[in-house]
C-alpha atoms as a PDB file:
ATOM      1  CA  UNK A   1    -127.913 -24.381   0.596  1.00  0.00           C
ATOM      2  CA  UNK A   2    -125.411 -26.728   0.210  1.00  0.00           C
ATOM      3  CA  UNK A   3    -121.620 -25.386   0.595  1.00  0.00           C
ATOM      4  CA  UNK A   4    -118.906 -26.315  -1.583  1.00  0.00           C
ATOM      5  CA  UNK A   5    -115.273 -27.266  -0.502  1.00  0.00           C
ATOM      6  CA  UNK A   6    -113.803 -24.158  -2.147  1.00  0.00           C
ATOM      7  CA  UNK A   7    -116.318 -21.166  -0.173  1.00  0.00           C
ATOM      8  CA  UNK A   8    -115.472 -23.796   3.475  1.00  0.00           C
ATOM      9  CA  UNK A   9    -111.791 -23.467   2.904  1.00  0.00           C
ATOM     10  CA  UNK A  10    -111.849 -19.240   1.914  1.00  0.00           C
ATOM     11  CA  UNK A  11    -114.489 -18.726   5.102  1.00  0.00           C
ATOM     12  CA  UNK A  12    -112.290 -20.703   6.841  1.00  0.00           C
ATOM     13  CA  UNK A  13    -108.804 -18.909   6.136  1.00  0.00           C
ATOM     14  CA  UNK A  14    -110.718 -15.052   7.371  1.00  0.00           C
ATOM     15  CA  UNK A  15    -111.837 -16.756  10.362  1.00  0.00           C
ATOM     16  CA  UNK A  16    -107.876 -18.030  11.058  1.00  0.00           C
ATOM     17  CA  UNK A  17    -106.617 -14.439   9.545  1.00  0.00           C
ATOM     18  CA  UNK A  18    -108.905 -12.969  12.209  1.00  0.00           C
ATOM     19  CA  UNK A  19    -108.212 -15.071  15.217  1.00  0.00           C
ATOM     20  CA  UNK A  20    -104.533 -14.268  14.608  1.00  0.00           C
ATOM     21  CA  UNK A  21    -105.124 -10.593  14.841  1.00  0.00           C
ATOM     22  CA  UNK A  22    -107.377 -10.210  17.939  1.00  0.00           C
ATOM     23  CA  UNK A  23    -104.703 -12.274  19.316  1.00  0.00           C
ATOM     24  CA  UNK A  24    -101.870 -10.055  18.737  1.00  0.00           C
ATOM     25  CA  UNK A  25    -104.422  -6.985  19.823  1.00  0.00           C
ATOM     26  CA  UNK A  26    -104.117  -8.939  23.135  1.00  0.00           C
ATOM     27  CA  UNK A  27    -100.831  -9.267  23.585  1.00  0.00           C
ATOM     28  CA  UNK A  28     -99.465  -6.911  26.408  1.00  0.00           C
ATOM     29  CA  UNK A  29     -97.437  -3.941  25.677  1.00  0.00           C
ATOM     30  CA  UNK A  30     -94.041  -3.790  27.142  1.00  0.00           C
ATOM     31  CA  UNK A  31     -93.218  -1.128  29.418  1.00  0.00           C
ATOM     32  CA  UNK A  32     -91.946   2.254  28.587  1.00  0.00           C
ATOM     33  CA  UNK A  33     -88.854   3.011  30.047  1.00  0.00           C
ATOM     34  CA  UNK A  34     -89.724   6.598  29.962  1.00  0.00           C
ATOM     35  CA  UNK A  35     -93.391   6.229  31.957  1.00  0.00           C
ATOM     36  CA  UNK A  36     -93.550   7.744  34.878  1.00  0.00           C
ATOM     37  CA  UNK A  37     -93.829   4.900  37.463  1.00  0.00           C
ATOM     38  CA  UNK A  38     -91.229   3.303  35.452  1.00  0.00           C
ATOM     39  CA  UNK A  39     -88.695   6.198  35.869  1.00  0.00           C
ATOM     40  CA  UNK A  40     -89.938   6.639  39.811  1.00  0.00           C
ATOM     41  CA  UNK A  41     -88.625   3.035  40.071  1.00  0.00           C
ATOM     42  CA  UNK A  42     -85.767   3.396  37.576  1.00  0.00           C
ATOM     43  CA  UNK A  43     -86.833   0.598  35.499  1.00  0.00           C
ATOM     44  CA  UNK A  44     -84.614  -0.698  32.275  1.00  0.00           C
ATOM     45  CA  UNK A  45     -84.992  -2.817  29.750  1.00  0.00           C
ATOM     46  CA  UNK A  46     -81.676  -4.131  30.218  1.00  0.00           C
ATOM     47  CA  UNK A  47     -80.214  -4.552  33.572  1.00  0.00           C
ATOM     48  CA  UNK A  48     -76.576  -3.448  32.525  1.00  0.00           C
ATOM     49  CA  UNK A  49     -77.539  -0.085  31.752  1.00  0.00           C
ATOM     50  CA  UNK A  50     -78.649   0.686  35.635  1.00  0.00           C
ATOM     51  CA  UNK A  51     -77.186   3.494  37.110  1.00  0.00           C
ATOM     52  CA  UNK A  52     -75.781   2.226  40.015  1.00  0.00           C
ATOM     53  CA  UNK A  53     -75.089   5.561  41.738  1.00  0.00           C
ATOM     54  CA  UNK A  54     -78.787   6.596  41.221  1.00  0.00           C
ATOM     55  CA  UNK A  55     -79.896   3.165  42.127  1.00  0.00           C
ATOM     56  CA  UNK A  56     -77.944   1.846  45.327  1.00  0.00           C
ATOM     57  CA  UNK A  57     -80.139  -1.193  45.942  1.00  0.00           C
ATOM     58  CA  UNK A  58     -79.101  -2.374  42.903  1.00  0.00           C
ATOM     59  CA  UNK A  59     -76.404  -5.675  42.730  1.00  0.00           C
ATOM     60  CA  UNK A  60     -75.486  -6.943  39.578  1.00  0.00           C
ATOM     61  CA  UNK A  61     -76.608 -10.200  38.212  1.00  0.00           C
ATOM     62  CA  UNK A  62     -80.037  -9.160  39.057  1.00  0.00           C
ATOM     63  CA  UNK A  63     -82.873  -8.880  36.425  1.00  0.00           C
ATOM     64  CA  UNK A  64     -86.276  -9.795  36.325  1.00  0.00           C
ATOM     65  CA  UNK A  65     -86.145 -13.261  35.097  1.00  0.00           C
ATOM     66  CA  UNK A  66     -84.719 -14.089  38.493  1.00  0.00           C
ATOM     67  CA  UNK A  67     -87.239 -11.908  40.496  1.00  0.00           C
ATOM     68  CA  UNK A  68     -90.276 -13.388  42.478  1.00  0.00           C
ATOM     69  CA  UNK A  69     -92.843 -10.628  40.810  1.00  0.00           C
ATOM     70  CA  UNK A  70     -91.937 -11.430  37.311  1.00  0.00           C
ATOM     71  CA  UNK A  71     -94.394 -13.820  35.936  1.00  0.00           C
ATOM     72  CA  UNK A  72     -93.297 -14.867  32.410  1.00  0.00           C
ATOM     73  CA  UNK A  73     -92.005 -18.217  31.528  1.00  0.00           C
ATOM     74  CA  UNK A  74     -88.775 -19.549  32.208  1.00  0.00           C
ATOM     75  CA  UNK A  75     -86.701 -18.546  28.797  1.00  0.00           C
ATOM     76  CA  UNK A  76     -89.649 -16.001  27.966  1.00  0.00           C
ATOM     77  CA  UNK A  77     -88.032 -12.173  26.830  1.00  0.00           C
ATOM     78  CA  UNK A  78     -91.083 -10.912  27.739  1.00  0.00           C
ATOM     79  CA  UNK A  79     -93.254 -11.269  30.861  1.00  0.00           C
ATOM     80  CA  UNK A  80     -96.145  -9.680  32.809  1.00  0.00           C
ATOM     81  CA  UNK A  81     -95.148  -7.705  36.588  1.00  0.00           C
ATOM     82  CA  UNK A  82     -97.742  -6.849  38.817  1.00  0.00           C
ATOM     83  CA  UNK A  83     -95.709  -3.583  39.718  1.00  0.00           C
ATOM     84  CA  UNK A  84     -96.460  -2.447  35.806  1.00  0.00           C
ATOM     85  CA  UNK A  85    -100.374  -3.557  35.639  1.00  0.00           C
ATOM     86  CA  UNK A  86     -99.527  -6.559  34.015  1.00  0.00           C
ATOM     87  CA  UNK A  87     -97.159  -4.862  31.189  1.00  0.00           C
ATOM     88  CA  UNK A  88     -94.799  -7.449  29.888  1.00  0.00           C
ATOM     89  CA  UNK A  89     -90.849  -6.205  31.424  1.00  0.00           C
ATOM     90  CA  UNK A  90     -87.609  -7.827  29.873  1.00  0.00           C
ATOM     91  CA  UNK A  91     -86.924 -10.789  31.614  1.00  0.00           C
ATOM     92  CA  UNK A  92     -83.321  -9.098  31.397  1.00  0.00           C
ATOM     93  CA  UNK A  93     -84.674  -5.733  32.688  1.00  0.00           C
ATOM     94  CA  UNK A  94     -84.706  -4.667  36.334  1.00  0.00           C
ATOM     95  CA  UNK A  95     -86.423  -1.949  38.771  1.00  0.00           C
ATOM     96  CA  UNK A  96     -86.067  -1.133  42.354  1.00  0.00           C
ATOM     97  CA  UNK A  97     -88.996  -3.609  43.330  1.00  0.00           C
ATOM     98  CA  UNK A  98     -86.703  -6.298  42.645  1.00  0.00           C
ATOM     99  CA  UNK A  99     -86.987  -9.051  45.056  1.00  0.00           C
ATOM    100  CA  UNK A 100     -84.929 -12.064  44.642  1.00  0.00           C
ATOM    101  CA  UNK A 101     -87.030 -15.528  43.935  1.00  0.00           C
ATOM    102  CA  UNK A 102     -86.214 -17.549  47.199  1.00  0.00           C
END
């Protein structure tokens, strides 16, 4: 059977549309600010909004972006942390694992 240019080119476009969604299915979910382990280590999106009385260890200037767990890309928002099972964190967010990159 021979295939025309026209049936390559629609086949070709569900293949792409379908790619693109399995990839976004992969994508990792960010963390909820509101999940248990992230409220036992008072993680937040944004590092401005730490409490600083409930969270002493806190310093500000700190977020994740500058922490040796985070594992996202220098200028990525997003970014995997072991701490979170590989949930993507803000790289402007910050918990009480922080550790400073050395």
């Amino acid at each position: 059977m021979k295939t025309s240019r026209r049936t390559f080119l629609i086949s070709s476009a569900g293949l792409v549309s379908s790619l693109a969604l399995s990839r976004q299915a992969l994508a990792a979910e960010h963390v909820d600010e509101n999940s248990p382990l992230a409220k036992q280590l008072g993680y937040k999106h944004d590092a401005s909004l730490v409490d600083q009385a409930a969270q002493p260890k806190f310093k500000p200037g700190e977020h994740c972006a500058t922490c040796q767990l985070y594992q996202g890309k220098p200028g990525d928002a997003w970014g995997p942390c072991p701490i979170f099972s590989g949930q993507d964190v803000s790289d402007k967010g910050w918990c009480s694992a922080y550790t400073p990159k050395a």
